[in-house]
N, C-alpha and C. Protein backbone atom coordinates (compact mmCIF):
# COMPACT_ATOMS: atom_id res chain seq x y z
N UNK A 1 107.26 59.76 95.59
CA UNK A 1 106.64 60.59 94.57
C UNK A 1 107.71 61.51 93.99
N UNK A 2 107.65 61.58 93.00
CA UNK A 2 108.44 62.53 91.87
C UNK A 2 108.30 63.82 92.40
N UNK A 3 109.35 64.86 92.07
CA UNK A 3 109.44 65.87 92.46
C UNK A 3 108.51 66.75 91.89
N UNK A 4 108.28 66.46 90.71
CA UNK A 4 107.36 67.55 89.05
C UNK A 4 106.04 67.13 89.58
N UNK A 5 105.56 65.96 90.27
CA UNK A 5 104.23 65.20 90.79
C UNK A 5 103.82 66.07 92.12
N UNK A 6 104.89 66.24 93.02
CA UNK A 6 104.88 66.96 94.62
C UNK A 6 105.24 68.67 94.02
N UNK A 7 104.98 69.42 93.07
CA UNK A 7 105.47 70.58 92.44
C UNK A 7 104.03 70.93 92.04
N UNK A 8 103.38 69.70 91.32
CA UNK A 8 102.42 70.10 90.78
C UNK A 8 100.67 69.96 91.93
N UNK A 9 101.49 69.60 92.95
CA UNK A 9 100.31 69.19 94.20
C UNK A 9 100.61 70.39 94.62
N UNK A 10 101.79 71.18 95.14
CA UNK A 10 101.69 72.17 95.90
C UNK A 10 101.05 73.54 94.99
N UNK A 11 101.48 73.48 94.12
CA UNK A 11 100.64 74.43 93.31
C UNK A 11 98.98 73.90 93.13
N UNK A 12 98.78 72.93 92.90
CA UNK A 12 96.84 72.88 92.86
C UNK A 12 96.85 73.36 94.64
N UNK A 13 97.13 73.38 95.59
CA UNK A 13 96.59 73.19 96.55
C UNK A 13 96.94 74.67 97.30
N UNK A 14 98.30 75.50 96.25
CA UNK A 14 98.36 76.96 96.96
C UNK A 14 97.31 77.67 96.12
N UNK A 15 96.72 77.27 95.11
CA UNK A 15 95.67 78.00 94.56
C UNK A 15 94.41 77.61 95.14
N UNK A 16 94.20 76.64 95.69
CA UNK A 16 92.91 76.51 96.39
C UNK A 16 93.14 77.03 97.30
N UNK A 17 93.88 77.26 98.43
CA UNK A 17 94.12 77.96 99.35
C UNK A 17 93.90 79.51 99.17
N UNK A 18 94.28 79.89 97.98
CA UNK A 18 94.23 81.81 98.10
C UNK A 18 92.75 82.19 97.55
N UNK A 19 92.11 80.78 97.11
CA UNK A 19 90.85 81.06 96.53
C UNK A 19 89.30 80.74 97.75
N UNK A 20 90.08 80.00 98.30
CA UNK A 20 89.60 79.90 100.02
C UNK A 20 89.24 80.78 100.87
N UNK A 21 90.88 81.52 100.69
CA UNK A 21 91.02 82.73 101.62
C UNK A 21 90.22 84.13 101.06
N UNK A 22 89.95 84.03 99.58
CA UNK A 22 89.59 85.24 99.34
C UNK A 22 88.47 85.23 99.47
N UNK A 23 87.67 84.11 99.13
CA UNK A 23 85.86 83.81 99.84
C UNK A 23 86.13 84.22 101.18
N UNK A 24 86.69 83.50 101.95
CA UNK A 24 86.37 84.10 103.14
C UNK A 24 86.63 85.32 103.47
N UNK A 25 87.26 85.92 102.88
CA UNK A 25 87.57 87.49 102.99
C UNK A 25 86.33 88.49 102.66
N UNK A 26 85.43 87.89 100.76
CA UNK A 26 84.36 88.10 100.88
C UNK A 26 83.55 88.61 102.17
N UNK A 27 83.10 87.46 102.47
CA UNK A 27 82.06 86.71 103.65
C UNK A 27 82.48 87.93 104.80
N UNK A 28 83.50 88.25 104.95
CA UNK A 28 83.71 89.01 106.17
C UNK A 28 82.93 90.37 105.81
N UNK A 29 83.33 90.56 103.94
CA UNK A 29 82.80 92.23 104.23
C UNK A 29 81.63 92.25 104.24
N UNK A 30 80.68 90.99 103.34
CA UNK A 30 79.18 91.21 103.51
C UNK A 30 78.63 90.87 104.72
N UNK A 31 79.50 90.64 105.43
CA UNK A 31 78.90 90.41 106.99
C UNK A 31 78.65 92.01 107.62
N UNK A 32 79.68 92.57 107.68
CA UNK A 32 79.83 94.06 107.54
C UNK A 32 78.58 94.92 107.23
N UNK A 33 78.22 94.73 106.03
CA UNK A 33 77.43 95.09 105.66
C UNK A 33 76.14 95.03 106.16
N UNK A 34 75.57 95.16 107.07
CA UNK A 34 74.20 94.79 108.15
C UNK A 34 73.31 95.59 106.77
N UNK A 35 72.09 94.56 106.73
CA UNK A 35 70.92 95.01 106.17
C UNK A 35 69.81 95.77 106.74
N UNK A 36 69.87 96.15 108.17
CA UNK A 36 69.58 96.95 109.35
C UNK A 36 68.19 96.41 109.30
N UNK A 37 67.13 97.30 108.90
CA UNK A 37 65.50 97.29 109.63
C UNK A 37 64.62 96.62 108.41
N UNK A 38 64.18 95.10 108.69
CA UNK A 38 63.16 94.46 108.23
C UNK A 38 61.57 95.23 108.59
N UNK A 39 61.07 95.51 108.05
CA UNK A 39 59.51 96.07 108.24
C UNK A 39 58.54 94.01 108.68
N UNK A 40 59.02 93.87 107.71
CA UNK A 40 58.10 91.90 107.66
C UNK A 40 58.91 91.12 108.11
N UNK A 41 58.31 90.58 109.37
CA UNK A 41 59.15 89.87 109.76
C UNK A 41 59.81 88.47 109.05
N UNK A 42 58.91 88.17 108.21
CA UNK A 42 59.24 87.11 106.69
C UNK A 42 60.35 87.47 106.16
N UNK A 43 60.46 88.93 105.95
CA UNK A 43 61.90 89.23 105.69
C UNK A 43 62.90 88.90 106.20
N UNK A 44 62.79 89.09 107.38
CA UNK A 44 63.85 89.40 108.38
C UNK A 44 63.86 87.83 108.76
N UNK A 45 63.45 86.97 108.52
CA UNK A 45 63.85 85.53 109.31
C UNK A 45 64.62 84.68 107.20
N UNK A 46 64.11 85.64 106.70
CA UNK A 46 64.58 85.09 105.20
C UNK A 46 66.07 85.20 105.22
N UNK A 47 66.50 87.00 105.51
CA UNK A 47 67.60 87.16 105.18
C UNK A 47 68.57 86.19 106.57
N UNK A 48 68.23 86.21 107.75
CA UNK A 48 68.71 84.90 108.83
C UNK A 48 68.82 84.17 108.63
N UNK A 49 67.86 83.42 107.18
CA UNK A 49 67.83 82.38 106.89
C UNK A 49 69.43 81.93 105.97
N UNK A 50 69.25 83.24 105.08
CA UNK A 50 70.81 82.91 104.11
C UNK A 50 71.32 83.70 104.78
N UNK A 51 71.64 83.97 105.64
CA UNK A 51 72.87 84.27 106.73
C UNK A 51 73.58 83.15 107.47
N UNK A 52 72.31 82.15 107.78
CA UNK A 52 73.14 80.93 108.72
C UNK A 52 73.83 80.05 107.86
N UNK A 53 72.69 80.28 106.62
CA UNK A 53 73.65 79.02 105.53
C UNK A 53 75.06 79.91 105.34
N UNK A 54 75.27 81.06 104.77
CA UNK A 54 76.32 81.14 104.70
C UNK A 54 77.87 81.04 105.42
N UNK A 55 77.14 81.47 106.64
CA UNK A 55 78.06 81.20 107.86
C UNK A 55 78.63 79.61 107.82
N UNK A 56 77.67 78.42 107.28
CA UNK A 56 77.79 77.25 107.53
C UNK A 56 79.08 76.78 105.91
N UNK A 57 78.48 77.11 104.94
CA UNK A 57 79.36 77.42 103.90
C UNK A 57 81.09 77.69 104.54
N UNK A 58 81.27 78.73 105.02
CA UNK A 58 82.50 79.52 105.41
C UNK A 58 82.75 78.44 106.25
N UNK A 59 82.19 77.89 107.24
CA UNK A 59 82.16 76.97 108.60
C UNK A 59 83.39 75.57 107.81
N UNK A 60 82.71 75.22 107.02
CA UNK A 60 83.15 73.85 105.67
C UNK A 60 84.54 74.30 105.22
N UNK A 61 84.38 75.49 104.61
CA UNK A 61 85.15 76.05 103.98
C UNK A 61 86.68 76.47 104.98
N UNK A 62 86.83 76.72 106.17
CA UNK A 62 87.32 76.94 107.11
C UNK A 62 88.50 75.75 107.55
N UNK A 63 87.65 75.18 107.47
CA UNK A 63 87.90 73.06 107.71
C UNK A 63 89.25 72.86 106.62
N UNK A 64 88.69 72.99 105.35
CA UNK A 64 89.29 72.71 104.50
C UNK A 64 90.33 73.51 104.11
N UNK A 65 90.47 74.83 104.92
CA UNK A 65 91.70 75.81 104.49
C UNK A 65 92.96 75.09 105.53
N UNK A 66 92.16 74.56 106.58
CA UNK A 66 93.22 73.77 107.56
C UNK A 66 93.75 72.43 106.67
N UNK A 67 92.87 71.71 106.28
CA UNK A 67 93.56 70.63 105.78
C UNK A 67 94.77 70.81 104.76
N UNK A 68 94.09 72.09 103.64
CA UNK A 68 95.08 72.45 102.31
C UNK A 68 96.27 72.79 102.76
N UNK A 69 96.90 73.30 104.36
CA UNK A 69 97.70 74.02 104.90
C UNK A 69 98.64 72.30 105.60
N UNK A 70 97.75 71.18 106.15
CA UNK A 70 98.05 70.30 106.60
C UNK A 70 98.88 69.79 105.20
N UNK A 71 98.17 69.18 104.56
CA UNK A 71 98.54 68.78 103.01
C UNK A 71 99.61 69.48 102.46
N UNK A 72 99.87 71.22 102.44
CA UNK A 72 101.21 71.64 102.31
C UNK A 72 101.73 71.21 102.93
N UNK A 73 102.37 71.13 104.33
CA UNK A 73 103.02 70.86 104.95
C UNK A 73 103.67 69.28 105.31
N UNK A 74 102.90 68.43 105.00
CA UNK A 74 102.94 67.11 104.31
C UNK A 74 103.93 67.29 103.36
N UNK A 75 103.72 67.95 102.22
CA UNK A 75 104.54 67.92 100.74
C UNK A 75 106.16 68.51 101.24
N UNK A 76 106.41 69.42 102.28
CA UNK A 76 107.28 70.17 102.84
C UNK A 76 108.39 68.70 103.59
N UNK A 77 107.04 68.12 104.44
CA UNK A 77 107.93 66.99 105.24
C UNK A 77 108.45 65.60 104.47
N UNK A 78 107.62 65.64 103.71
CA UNK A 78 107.90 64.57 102.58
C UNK A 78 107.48 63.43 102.72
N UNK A 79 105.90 63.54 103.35
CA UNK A 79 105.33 62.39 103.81
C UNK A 79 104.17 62.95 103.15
N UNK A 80 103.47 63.83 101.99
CA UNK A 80 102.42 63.79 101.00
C UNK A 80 102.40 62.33 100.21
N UNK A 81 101.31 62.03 100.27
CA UNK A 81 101.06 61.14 99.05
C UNK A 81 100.86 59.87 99.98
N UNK A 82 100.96 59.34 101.40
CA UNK A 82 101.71 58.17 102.25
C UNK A 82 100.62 57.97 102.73
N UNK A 83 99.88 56.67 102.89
CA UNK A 83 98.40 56.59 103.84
C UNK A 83 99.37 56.54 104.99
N UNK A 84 97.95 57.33 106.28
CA UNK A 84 98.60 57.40 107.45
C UNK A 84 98.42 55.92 108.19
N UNK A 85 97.48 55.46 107.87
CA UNK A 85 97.25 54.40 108.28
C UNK A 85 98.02 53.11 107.59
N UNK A 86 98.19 53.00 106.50
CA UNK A 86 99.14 51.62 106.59
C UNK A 86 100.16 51.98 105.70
N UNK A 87 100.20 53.09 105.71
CA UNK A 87 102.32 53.66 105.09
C UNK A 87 102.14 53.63 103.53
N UNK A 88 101.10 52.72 102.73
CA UNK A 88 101.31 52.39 101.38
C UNK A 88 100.62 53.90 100.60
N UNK A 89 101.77 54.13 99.71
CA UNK A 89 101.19 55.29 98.59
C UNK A 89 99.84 54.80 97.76
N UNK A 90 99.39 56.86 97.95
CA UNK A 90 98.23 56.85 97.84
C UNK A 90 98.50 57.08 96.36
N UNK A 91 97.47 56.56 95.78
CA UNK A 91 97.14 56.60 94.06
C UNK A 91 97.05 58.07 93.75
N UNK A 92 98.01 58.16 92.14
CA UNK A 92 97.89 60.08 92.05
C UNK A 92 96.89 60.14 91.46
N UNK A 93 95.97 59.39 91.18
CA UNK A 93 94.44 59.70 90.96
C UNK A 93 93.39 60.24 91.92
N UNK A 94 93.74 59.56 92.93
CA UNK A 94 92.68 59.98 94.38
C UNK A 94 93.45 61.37 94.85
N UNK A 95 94.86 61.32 94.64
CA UNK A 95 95.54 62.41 95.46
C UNK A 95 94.95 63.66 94.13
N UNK A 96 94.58 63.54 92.64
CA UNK A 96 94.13 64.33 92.21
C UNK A 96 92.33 64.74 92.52
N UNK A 97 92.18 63.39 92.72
CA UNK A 97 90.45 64.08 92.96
C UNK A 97 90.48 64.66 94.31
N UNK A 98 91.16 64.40 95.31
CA UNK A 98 90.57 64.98 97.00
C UNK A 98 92.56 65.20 97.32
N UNK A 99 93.30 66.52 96.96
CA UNK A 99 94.47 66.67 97.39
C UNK A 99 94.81 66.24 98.84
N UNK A 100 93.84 66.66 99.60
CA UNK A 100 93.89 66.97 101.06
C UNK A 100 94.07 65.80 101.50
N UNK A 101 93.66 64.30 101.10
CA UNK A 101 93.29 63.41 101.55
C UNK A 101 94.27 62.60 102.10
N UNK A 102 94.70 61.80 103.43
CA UNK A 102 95.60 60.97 104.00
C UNK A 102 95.20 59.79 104.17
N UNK A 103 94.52 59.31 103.65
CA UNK A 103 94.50 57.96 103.44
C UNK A 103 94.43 57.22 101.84
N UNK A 104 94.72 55.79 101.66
CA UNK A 104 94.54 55.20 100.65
C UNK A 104 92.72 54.76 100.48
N UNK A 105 92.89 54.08 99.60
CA UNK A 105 91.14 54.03 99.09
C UNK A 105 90.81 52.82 99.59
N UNK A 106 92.02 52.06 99.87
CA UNK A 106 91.46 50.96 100.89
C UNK A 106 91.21 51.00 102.29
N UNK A 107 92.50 52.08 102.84
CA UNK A 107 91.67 52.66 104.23
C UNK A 107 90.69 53.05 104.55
N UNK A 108 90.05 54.24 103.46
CA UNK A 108 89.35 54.80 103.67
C UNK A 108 87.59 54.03 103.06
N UNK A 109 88.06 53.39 102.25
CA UNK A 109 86.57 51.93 102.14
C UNK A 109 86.84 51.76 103.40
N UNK A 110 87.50 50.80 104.14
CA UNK A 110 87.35 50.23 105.87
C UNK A 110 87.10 51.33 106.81
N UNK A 111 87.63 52.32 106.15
CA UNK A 111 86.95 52.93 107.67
C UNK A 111 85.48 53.52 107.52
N UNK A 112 84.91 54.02 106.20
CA UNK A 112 83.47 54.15 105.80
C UNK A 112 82.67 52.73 106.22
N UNK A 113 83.54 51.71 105.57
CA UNK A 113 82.00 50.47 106.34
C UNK A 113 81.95 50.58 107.75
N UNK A 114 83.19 50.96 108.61
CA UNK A 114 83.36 50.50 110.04
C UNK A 114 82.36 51.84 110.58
N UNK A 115 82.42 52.75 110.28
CA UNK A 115 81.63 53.94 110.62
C UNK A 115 79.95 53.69 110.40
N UNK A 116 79.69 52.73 108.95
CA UNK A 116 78.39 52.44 108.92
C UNK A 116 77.74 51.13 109.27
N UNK A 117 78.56 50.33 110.12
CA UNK A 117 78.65 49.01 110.57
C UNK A 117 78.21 49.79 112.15
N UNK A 118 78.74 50.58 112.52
CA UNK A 118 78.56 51.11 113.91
C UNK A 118 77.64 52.44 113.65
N UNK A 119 76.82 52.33 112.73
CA UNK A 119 75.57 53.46 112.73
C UNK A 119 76.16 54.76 113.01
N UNK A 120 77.19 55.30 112.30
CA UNK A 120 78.03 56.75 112.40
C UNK A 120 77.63 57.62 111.24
């Protein structure tokens, strides 16, 4: 991969990263923020309710600050862009729709049927 191609990956992927980090930074202060004493308990299992989703949000989101950091560090070693599984470069189309991603689109077709061939 071209240098201006691996220039322009690390930049989409340090901006998803600081935009990652600053949600989750969010999330920390409205956590902070305790809504203290429900009178109804309808209330109080509502706001639990978008509390767990959000936690689960951040949970996803968490995942993916590891991969964007994996994926830098890829571009660093100079093995971005390389399926891990059979060495052949990954298309800069897929590497534009899913940066993070280490496999080619043929790995990753075989390993989706093999996962739904074995009820996964």
């Amino acid at each position: 991969m071209e240098k201006k191609e691996l220039d322009f990956f690390r930049d989409l992927l340090n901006q998803r990263l600081e935009e990652l980090l600053s949600q989750a930074g969010d999330t920390v202060s409205e956590m902070n923020d305790s809504k203290g004493n429900f009178p109804d308990p309808a209330d109080r299992a509502a706001y639990e309710a978008d509390r767990n989703f959000e936690l689960r949000i951040r949970d996803r989101e968490y995942k993916l600050i590891k991969k964007v950091k994996k994926a830098l560090e890829r571009i660093d070693e100079g093995t971005f862009g390389i399926c891990e599984k059979c060495g052949d470069d990954i298309a800069v189309a897929r590497l534009k729709a899913r940066p993070v991603t280490t496999l080619c689109i043929e790995c990753k077709t075989s390993e989706e049927a093999q996962e739904k061939a074995l009820g996964l």
